[in-house]
PDB file of N, CA and C in Angstrom:
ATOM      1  N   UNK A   1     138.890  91.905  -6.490  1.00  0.00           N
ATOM      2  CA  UNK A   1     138.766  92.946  -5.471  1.00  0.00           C
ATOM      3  C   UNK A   1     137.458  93.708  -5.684  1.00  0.00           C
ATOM      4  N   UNK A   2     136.854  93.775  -4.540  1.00  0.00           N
ATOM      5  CA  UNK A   2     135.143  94.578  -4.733  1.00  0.00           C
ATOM      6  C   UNK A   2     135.842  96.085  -4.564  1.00  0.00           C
ATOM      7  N   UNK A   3     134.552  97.050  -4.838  1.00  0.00           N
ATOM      8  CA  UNK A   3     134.544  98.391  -4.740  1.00  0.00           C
ATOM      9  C   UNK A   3     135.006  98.756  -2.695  1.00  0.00           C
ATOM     10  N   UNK A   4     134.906  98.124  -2.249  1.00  0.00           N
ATOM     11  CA  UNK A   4     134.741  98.375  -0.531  1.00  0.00           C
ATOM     12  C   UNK A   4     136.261  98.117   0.169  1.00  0.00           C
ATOM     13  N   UNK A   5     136.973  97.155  -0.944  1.00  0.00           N
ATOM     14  CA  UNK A   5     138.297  96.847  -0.175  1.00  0.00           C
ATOM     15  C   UNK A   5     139.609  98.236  -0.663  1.00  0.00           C
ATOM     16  N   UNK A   6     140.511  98.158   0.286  1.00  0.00           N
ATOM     17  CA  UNK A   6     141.140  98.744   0.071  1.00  0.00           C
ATOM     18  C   UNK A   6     142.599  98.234  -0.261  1.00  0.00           C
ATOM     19  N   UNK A   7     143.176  98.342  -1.527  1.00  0.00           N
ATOM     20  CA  UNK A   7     144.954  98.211  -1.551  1.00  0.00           C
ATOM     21  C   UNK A   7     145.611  97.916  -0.986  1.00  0.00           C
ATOM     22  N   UNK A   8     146.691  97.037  -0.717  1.00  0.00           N
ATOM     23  CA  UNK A   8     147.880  97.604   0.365  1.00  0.00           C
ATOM     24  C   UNK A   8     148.359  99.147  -0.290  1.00  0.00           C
ATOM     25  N   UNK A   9     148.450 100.090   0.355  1.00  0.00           N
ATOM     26  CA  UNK A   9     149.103 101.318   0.120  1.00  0.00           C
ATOM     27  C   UNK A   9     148.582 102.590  -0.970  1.00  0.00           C
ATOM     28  N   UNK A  10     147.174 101.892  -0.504  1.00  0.00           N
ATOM     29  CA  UNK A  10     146.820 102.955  -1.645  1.00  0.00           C
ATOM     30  C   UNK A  10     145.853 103.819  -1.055  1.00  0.00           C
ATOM     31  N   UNK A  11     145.423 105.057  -1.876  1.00  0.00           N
ATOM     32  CA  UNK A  11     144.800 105.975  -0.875  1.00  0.00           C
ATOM     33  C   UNK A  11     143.575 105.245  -0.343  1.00  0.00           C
ATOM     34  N   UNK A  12     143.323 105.865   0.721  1.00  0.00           N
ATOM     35  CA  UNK A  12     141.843 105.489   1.453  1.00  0.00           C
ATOM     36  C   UNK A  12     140.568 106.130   0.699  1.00  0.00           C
ATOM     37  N   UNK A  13     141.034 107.259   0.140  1.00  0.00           N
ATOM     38  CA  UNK A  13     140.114 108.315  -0.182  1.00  0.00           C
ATOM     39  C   UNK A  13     139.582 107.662  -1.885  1.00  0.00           C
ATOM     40  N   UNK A  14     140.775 107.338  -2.986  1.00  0.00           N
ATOM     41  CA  UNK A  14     140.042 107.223  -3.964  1.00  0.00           C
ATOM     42  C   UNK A  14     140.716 105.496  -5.001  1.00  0.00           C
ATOM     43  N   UNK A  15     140.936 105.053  -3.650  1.00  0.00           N
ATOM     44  CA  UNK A  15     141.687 103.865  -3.453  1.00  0.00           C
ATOM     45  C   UNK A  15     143.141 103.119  -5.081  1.00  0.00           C
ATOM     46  N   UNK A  16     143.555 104.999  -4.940  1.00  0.00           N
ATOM     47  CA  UNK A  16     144.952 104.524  -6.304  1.00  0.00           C
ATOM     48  C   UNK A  16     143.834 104.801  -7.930  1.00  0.00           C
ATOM     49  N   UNK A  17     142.590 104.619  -7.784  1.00  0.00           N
ATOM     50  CA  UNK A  17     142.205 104.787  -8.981  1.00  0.00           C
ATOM     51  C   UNK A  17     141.820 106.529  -9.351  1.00  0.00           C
ATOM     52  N   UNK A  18     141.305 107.301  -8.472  1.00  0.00           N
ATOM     53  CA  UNK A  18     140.695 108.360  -8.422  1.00  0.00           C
ATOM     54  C   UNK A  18     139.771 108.613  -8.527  1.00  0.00           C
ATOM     55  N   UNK A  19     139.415 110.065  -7.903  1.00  0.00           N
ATOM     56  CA  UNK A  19     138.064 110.245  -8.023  1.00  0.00           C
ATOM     57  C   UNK A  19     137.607 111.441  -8.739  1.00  0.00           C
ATOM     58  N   UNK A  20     138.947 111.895  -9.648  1.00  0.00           N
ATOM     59  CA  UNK A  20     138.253 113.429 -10.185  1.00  0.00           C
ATOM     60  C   UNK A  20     137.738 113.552 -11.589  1.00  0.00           C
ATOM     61  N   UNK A  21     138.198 112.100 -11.582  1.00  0.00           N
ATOM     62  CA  UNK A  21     137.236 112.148 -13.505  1.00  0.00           C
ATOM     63  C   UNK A  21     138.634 111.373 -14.300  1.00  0.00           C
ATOM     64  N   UNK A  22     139.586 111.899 -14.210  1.00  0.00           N
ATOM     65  CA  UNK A  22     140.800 111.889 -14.752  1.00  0.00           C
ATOM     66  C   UNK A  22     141.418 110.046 -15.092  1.00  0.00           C
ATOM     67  N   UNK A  23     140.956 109.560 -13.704  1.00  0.00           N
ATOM     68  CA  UNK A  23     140.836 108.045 -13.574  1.00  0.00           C
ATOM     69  C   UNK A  23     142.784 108.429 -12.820  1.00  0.00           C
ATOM     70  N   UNK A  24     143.357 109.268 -12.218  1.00  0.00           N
ATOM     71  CA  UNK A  24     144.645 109.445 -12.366  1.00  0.00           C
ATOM     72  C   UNK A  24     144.430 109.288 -10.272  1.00  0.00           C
ATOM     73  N   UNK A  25     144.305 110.447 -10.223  1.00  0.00           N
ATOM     74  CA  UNK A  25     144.163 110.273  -8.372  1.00  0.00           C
ATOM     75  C   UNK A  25     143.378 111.554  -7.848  1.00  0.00           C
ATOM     76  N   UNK A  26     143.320 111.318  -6.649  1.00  0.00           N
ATOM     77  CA  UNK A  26     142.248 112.498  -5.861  1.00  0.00           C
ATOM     78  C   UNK A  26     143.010 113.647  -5.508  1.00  0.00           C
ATOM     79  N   UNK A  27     142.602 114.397  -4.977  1.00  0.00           N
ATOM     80  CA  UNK A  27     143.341 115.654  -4.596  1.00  0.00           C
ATOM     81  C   UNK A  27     143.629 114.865  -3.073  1.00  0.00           C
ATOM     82  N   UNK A  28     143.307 114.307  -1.955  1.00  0.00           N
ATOM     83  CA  UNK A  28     144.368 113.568  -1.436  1.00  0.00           C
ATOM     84  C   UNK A  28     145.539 113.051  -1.691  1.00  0.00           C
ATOM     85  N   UNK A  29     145.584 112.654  -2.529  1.00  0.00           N
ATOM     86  CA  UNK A  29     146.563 112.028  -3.175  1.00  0.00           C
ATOM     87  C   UNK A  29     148.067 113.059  -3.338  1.00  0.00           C
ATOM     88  N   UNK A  30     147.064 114.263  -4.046  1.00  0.00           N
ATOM     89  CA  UNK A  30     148.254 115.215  -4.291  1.00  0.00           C
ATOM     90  C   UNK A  30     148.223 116.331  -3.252  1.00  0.00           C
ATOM     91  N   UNK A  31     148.146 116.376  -1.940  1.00  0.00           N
ATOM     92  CA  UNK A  31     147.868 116.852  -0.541  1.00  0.00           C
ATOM     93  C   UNK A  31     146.976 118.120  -0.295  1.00  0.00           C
ATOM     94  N   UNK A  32     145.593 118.334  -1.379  1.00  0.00           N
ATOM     95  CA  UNK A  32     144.957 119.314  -1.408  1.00  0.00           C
ATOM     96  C   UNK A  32     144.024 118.865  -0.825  1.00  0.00           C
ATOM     97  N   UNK A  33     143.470 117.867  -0.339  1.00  0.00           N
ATOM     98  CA  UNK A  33     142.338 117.145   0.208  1.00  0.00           C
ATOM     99  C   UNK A  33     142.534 117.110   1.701  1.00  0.00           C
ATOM    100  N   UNK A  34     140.764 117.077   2.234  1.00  0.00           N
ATOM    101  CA  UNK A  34     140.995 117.127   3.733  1.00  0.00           C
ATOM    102  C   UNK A  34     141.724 115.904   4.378  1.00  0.00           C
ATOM    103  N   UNK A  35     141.927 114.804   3.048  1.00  0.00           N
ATOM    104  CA  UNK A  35     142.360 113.582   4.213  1.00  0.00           C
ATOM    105  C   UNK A  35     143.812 112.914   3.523  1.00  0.00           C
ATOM    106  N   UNK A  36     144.583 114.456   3.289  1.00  0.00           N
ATOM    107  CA  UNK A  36     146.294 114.355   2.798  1.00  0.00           C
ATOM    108  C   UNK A  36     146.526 112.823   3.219  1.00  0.00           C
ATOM    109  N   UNK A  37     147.154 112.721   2.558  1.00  0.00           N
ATOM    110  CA  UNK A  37     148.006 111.243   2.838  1.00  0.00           C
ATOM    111  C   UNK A  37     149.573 111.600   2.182  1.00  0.00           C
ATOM    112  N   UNK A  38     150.046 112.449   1.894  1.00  0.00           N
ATOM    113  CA  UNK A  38     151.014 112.405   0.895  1.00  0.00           C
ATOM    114  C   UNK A  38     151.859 111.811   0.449  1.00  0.00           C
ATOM    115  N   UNK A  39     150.857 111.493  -0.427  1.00  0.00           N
ATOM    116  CA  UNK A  39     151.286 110.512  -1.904  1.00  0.00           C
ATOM    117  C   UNK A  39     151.673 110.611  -2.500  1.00  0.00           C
TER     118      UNK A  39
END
């Protein structure tokens, strides 16, 4: 899987891996982000 594809079911935003350092998930993820998904 390249950097560009996306999961089945995983966020759009930091695609299940994250993006805040943590390697855990984005603040989408946990519905503080402009593009909630709640996850």
């Amino acid at each position: 899987m390249t950097s560009e594809e996306i999961a089945p079911g995983c966020c759009c935003t930091c695609n299940g891996s994250g993006l805040d350092g943590d390697g855990d998930t984005c603040r989408d993820c946990h519905g503080t982000g402009i593009d909630n998904h709640g996850a």
